[in-house]
Protein backbone atom coordinates (compact mmCIF):
# COMPACT_ATOMS: atom_id res chain seq x y z
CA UNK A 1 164.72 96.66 -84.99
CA UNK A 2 162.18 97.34 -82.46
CA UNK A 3 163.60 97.33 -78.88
CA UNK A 4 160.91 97.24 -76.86
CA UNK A 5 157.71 99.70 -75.31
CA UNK A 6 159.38 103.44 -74.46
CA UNK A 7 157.98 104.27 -71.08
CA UNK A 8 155.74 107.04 -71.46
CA UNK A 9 153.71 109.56 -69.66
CA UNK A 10 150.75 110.34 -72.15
CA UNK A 11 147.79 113.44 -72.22
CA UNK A 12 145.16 114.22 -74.08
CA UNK A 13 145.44 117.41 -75.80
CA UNK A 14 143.15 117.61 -78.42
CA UNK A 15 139.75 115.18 -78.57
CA UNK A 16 136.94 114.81 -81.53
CA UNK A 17 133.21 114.19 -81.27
CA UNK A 18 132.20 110.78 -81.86
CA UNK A 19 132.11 110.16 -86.00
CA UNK A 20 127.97 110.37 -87.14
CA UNK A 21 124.72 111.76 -85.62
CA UNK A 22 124.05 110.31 -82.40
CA UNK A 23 121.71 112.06 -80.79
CA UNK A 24 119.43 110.78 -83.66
CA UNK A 25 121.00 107.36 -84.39
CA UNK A 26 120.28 106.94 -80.28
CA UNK A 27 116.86 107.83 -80.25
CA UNK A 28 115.66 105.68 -83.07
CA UNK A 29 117.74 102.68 -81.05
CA UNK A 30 115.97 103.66 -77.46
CA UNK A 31 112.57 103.91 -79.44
CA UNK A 32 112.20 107.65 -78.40
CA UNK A 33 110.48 110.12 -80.95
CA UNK A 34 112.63 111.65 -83.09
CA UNK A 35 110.03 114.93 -82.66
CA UNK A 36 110.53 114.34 -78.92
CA UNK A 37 113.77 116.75 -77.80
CA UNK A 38 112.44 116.94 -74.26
CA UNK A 39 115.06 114.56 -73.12
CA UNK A 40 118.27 115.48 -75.92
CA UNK A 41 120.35 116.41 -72.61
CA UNK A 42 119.93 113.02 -71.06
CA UNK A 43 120.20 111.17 -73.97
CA UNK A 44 123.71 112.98 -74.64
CA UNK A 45 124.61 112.10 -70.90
CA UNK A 46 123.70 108.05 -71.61
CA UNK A 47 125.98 108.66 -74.61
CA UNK A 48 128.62 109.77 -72.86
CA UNK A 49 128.10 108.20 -70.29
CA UNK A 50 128.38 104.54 -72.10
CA UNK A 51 131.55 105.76 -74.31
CA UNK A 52 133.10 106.27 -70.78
CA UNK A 53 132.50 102.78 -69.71
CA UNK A 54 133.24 101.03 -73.34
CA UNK A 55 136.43 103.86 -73.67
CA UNK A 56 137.74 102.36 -70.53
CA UNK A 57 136.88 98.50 -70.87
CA UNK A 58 139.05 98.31 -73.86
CA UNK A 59 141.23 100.74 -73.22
CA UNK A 60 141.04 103.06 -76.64
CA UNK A 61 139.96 106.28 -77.64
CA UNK A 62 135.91 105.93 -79.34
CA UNK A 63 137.00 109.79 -81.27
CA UNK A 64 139.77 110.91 -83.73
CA UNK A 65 142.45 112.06 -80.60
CA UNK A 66 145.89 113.84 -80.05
CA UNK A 67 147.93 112.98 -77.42
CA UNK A 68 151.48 114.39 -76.22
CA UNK A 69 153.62 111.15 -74.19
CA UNK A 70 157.34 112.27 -72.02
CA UNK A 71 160.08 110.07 -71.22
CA UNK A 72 163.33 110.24 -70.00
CA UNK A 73 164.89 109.02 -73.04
CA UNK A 74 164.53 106.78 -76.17
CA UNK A 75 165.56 103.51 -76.59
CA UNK A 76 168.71 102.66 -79.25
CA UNK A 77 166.58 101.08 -81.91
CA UNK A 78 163.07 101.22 -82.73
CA UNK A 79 159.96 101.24 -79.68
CA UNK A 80 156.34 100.01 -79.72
CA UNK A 81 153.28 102.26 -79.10
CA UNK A 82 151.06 100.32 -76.68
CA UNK A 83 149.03 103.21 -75.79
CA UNK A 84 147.33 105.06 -77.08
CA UNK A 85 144.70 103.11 -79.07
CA UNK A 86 144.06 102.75 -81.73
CA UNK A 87 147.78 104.27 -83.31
CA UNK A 88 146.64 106.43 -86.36
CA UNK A 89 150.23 108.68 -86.89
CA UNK A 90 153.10 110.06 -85.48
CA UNK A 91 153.29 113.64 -85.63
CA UNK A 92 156.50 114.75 -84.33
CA UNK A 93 159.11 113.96 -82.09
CA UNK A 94 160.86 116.51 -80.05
CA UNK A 95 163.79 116.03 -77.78
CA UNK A 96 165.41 118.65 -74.78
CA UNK A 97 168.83 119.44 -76.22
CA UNK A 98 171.73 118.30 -73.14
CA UNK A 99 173.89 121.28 -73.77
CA UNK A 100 171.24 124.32 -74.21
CA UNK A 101 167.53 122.84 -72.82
CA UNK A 102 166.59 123.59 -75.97
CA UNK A 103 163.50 121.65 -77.71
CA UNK A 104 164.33 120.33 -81.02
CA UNK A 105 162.44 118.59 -83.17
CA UNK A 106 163.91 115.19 -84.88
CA UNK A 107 164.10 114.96 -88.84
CA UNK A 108 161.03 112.58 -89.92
CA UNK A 109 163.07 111.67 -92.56
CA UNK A 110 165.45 109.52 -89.45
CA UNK A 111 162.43 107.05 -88.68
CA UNK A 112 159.07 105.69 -89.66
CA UNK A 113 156.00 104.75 -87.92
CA UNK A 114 154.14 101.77 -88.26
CA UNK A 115 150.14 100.52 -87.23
CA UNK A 116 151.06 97.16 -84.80
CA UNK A 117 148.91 94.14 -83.49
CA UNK A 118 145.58 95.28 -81.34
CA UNK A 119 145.63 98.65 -83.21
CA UNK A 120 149.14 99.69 -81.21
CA UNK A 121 151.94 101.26 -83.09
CA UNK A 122 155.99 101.48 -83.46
CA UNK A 123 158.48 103.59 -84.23
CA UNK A 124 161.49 102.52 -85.92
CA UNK A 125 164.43 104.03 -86.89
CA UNK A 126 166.05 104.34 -90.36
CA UNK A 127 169.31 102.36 -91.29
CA UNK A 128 172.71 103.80 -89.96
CA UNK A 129 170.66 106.81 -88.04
CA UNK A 130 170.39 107.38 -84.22
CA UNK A 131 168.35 109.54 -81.94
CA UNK A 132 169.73 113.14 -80.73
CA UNK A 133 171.20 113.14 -77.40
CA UNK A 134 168.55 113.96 -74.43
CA UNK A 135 168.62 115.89 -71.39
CA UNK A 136 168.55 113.91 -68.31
CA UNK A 137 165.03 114.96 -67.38
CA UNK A 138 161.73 113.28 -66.71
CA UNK A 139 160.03 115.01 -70.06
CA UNK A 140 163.85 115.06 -72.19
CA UNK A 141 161.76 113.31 -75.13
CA UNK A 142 158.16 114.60 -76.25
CA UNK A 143 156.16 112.68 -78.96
CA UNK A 144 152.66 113.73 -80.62
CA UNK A 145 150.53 111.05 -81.80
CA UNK A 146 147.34 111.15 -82.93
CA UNK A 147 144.66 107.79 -82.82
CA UNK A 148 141.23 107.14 -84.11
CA UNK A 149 139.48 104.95 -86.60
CA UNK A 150 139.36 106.35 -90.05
CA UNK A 151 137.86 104.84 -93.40
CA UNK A 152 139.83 103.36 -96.05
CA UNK A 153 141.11 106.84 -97.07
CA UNK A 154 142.93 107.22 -94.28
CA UNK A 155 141.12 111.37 -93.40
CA UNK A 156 137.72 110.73 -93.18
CA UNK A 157 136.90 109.28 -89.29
CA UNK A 158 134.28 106.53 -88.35
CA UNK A 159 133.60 103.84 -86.39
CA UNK A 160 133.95 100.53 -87.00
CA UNK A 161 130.00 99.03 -87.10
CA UNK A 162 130.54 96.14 -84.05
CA UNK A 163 132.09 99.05 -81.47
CA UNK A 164 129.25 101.26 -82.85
CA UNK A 165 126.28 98.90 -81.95
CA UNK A 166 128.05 97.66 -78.65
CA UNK A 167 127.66 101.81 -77.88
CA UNK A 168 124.40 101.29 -79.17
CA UNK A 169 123.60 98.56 -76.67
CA UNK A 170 125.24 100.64 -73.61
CA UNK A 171 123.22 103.48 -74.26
CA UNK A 172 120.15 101.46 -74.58
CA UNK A 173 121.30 99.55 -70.87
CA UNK A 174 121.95 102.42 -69.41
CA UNK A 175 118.95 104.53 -70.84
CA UNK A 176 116.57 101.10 -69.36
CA UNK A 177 117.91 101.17 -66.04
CA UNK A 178 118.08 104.53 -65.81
CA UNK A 179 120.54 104.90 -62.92
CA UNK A 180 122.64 102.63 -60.25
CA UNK A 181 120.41 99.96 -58.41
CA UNK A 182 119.37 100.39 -54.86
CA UNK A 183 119.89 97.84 -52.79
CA UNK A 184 116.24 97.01 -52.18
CA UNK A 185 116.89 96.39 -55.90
CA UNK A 186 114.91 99.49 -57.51
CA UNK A 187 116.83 102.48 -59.33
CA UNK A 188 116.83 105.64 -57.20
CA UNK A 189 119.96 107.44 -59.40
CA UNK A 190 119.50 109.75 -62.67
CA UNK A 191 121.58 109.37 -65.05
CA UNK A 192 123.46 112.32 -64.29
CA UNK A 193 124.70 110.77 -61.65
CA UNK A 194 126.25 108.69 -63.99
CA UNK A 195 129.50 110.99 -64.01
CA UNK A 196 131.89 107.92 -63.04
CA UNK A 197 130.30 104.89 -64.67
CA UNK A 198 132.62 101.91 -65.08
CA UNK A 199 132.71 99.02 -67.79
CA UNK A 200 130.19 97.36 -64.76
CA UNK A 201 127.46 99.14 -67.49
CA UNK A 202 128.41 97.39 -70.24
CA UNK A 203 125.98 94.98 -71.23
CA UNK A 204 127.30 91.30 -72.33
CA UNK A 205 125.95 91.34 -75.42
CA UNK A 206 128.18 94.41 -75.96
CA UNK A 207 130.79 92.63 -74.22
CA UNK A 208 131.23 90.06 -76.61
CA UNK A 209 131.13 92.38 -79.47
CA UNK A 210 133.97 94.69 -77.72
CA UNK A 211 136.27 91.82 -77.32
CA UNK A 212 138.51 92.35 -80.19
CA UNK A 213 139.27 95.66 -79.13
CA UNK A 214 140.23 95.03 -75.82
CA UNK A 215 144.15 95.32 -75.32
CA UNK A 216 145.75 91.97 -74.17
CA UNK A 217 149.29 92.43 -72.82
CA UNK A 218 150.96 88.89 -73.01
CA UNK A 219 153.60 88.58 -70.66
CA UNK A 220 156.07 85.37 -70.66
CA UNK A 221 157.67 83.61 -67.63
């Protein structure tokens, strides 16, 4: 039975490059020569740039990811994964042994993990089995999970076609304005100055097509 979220602290250990060509795919969107590699730098900024923004409007991870989440301890039964996004596997859990502060690893064979709504995941555990007793300590329970969007054979990673076109579509917003707006209402900033950009770049058009990926937490009075 699944109990409820687990309260963790997650990290980003280990990060992919987007799935495909991009630097290519993105010039033949923008309309920019192929032949032309005067401006590959930039264009890899807009592209980075623009996963930034859609990365943090819809709160996932765009590349095949590892990530390491602490807690305190586990709950009873089973716990949901509500970040990170989009839940591909768990990959161990480890847990700070009360008597020694020893890290242990927990038997796989004890619980199972599960894909959830909105590309979340759970943990549950196996009949008449229980989780190892925790030190009391912020980081007592470590669990590796990895996310991404993979074909139907589960290794190879992609993207699915609507979240790569509403990329597309930032990149090509971006790449046209080509920096913030002053406020006389012309564009004095590069696009390296681009560094922080915020889902404010994301065009509607992309908007729309990013709206099943964005992560709706329901809550009930």
């Amino acid at each position: 039975m699944i109990a409820g979220a687990a309260s963790f602290q997650w990290r980003r250990t280990a990060e992919s490059a987007l799935p495909g060509d991009w630097l290519d795919a993105v010039k033949v969107f923008i309309n920019r020569p192929l032949e032309d590699t005067f401006f590959d730098n930039e264009v890899a900024d807009l592209v980075a740039a623009a996963r930034r923004a859609v990365e943090q409007h819809c709160r996932l991870a765009l590349a095949p990811a590892t990530w390491v989440g602490t807690c305190r301890e586990l709950p009873r039964g089973g716990f949901r994964l509500r970040e990170p996004r989009p839940f591909a596997s768990v990959d161990k859990i480890e847990i700070v042994d009360p008597s020694t502060g020893t890290i242990s690893t927990v038997d796989p064979a004890t619980y199972a993990a599960f894909p959830e709504a909105q590309l979340t995941g759970s943990v549950e555990l196996g009949d008449g089995c229980a989780w190892p007793p925790s030190a009391r300590r912020p980081d007592a329970v470590r669990i590796t999970v990895k996310t991404g969007f993979y074909d139907l054979d589960g290794t190879t990673p992609m993207l699915p076609d609507d979240l790569r076109h509403a990329l597309m579509m930032t990149v090509a917003s971006l790449d046209a304005q080509h920096g913030d707006a002053s406020d006389d209402g012309g564009s004095n900033t590069t696009v390296y100055a681009l560094k922080n950009v915020k889902a404010g770049a994301i065009p509607q058009a992309a908007q729309v097509l990013l709206a099943p990926y964005v992560y709706r937490f329901l809550t009930f009075a």
